[in-house]
N, C-alpha and C. Protein backbone atom coordinates (compact mmCIF):
# COMPACT_ATOMS: atom_id res chain seq x y z
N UNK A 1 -99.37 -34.90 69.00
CA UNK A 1 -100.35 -34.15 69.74
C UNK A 1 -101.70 -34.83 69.58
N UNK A 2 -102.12 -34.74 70.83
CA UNK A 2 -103.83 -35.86 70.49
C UNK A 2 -105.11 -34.16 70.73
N UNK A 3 -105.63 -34.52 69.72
CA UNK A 3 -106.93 -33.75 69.72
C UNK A 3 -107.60 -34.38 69.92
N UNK A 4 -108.82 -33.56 70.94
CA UNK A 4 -109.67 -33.89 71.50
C UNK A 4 -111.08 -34.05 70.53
N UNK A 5 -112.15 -35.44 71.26
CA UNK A 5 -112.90 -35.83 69.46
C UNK A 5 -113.74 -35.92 70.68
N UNK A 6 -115.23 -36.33 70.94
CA UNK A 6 -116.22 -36.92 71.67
C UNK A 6 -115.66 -38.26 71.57
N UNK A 7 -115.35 -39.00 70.22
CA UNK A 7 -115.03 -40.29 69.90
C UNK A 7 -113.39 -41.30 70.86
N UNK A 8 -112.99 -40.27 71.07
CA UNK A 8 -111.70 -40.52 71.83
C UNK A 8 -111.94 -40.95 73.17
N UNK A 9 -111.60 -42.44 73.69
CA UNK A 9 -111.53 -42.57 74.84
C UNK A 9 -110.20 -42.43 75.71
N UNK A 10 -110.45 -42.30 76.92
CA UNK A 10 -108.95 -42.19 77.69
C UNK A 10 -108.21 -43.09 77.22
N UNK A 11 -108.94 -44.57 76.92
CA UNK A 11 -108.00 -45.74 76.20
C UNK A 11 -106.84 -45.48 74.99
N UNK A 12 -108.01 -44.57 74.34
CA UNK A 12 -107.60 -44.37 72.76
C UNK A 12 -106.26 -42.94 72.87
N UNK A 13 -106.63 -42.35 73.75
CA UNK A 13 -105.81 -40.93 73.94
C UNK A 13 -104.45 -41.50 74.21
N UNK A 14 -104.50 -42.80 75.10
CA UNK A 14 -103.25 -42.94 75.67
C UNK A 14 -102.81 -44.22 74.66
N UNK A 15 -103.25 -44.50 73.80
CA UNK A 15 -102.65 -45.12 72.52
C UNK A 15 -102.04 -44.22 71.44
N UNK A 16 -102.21 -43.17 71.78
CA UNK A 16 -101.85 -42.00 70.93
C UNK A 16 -101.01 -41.71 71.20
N UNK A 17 -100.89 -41.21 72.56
CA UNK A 17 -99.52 -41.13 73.14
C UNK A 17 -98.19 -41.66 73.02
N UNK A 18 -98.82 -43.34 73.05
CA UNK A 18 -97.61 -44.67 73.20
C UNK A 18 -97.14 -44.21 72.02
N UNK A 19 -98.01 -44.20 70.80
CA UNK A 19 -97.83 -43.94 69.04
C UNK A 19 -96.86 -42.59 69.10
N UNK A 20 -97.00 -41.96 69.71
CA UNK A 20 -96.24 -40.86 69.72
C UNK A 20 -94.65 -40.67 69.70
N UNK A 21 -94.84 -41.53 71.22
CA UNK A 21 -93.78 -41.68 71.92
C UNK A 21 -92.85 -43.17 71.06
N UNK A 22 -93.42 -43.76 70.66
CA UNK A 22 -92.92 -45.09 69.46
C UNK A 22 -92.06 -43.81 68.46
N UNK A 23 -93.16 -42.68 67.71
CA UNK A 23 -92.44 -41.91 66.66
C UNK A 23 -91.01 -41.35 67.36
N UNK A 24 -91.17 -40.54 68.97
CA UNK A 24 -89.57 -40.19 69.17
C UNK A 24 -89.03 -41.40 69.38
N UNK A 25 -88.90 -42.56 69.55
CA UNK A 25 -87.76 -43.42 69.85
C UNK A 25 -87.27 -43.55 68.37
N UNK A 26 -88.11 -43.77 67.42
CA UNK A 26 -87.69 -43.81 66.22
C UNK A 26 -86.32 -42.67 65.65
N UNK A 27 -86.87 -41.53 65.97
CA UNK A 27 -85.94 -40.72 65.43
C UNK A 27 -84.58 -40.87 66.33
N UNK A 28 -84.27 -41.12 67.68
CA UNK A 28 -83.67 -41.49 68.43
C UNK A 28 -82.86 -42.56 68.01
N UNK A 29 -83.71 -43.64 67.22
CA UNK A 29 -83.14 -44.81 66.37
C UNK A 29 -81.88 -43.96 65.42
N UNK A 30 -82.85 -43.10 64.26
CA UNK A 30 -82.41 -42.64 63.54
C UNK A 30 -81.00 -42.31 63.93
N UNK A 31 -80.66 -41.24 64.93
CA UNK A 31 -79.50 -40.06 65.19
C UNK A 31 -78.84 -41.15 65.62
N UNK A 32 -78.87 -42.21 66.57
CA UNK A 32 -77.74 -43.68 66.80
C UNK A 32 -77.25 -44.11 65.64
N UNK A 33 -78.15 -44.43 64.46
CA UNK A 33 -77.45 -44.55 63.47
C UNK A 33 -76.30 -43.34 63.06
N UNK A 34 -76.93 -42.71 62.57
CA UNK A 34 -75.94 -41.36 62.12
C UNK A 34 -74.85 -41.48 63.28
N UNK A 35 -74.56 -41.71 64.35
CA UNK A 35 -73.70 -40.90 64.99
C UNK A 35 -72.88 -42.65 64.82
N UNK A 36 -73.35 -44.19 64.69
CA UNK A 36 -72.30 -45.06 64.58
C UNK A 36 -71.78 -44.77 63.12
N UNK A 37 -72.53 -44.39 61.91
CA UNK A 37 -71.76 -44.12 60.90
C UNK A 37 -70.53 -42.93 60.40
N UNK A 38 -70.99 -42.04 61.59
CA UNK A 38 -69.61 -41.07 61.75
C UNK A 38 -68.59 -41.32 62.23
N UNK A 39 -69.08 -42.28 63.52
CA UNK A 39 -67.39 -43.22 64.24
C UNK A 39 -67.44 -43.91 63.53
N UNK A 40 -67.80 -44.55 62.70
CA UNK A 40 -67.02 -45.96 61.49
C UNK A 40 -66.56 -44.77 60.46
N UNK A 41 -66.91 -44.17 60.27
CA UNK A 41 -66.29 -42.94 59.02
C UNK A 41 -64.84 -42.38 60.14
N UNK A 42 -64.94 -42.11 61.00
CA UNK A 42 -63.78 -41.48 61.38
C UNK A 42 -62.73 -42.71 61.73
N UNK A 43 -62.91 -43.72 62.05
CA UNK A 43 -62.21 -44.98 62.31
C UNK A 43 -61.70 -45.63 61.26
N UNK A 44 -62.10 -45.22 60.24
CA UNK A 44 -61.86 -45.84 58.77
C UNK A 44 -60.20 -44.67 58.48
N UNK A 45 -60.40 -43.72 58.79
CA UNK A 45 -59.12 -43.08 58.91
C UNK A 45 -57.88 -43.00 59.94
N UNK A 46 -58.46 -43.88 60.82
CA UNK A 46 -57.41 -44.25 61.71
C UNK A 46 -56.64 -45.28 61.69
N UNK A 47 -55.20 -45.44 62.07
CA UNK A 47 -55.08 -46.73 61.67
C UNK A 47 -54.10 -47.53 63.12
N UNK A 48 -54.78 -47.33 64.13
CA UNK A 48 -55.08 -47.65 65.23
C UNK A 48 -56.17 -48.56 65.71
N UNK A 49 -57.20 -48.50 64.90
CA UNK A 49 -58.14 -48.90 64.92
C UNK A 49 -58.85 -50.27 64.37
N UNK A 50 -59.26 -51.31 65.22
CA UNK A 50 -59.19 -53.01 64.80
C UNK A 50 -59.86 -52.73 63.46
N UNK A 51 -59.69 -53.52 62.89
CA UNK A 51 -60.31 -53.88 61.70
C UNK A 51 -61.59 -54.39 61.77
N UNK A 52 -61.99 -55.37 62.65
CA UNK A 52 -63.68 -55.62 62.88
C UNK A 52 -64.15 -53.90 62.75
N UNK A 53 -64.12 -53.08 63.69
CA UNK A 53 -64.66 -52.09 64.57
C UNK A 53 -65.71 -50.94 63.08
N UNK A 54 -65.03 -50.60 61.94
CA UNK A 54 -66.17 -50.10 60.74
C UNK A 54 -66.79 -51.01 60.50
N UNK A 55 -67.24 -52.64 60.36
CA UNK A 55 -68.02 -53.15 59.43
C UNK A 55 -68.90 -53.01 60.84
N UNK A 56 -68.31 -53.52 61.91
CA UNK A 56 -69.43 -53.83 63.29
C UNK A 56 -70.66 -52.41 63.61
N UNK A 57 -69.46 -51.40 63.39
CA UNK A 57 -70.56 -50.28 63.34
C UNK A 57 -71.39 -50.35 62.63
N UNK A 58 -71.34 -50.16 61.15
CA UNK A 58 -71.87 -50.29 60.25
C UNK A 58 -73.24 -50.80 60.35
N UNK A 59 -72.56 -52.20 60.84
CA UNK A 59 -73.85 -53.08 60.72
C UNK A 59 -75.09 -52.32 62.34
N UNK A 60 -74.06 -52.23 63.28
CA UNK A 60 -75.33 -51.72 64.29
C UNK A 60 -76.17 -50.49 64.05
N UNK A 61 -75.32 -49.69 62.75
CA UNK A 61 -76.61 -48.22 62.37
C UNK A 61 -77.36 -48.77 61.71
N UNK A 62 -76.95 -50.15 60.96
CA UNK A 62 -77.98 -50.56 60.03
C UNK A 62 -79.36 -51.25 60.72
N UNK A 63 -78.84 -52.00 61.96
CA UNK A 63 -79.65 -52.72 62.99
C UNK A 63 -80.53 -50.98 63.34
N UNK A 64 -80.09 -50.12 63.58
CA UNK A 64 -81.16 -48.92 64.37
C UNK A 64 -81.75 -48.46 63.33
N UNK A 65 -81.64 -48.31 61.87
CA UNK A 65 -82.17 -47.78 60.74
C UNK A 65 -83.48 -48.73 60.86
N UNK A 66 -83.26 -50.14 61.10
CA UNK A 66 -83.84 -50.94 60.81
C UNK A 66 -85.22 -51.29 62.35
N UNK A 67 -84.59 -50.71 63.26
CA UNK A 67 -85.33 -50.68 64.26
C UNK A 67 -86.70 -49.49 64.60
N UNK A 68 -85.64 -48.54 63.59
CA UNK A 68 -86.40 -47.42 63.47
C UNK A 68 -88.00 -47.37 62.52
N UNK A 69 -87.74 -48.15 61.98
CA UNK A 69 -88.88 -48.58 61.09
C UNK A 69 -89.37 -49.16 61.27
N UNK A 70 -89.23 -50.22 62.26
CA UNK A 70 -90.30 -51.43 63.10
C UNK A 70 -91.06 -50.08 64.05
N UNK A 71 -90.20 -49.32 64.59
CA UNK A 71 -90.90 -48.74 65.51
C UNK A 71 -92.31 -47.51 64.66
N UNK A 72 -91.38 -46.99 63.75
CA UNK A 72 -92.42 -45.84 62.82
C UNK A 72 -93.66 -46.88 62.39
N UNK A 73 -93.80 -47.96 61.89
CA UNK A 73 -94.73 -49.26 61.74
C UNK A 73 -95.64 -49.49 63.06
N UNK A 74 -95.04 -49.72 63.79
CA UNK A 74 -95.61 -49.62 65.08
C UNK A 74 -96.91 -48.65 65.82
N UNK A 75 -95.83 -47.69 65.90
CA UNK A 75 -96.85 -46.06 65.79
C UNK A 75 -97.79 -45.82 65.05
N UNK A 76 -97.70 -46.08 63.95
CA UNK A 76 -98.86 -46.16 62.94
C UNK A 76 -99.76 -46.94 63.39
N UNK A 77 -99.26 -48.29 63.47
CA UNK A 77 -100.41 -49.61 64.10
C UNK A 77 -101.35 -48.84 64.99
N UNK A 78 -100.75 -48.18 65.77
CA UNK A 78 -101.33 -47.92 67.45
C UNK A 78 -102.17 -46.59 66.72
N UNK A 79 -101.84 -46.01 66.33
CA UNK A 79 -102.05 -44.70 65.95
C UNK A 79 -103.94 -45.07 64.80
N UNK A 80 -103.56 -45.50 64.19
CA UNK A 80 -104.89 -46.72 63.06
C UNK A 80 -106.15 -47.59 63.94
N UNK A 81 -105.49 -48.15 64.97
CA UNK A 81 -106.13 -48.82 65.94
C UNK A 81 -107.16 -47.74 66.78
N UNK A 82 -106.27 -46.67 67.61
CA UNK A 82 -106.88 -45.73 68.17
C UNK A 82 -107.89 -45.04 67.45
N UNK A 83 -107.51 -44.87 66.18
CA UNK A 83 -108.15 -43.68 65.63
C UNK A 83 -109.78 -44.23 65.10
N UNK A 84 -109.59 -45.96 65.38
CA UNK A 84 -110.91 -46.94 64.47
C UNK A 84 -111.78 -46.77 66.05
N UNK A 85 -111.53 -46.50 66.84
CA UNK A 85 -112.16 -46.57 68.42
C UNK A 85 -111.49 -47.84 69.20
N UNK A 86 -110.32 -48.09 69.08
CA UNK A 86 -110.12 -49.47 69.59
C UNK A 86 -110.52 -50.67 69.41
């Protein structure tokens, strides 16, 4: 949510925003993870299932865990930037 300052330009408001909108993709990151580590958890009990297919997951929740935190980094950036007046 952006509060309104005298100091805030339309520039800065809509850097707030982006920062915002950076924080939901993040969590978005987050729940991709969780939901490839439940299909590698449920695939791990199948035995139908290739043998690549748990480590590959694995590794892609680890890739969104990891994306997720470039992005929360990010938001902040934008969020620090805005808040100095641009």
């Amino acid at each position: 949510m952006v509060t309104e300052s005298p100091h805030v330009t339309s520039y800065d408001a809509e850097l707030l925003d982006r920062a915002e909108a950076l924080r939901a993709d993040a969590e978005l990151m987050d729940e991709y993870a969780r939901r490839l580590r439940a299909t590698a958890d449920t695939l791990a009990d199948c035995p139908a299932a290739p043998e690549w297919s748990r480590p590959t997951l694995q590794r892609q929740a680890a890739a969104c865990i990891t994306a997720a935190e470039q992005l929360r980094t990010a938001a902040q950036a934008l969020h620090t930037h805005a808040a100095a007046g641009g």
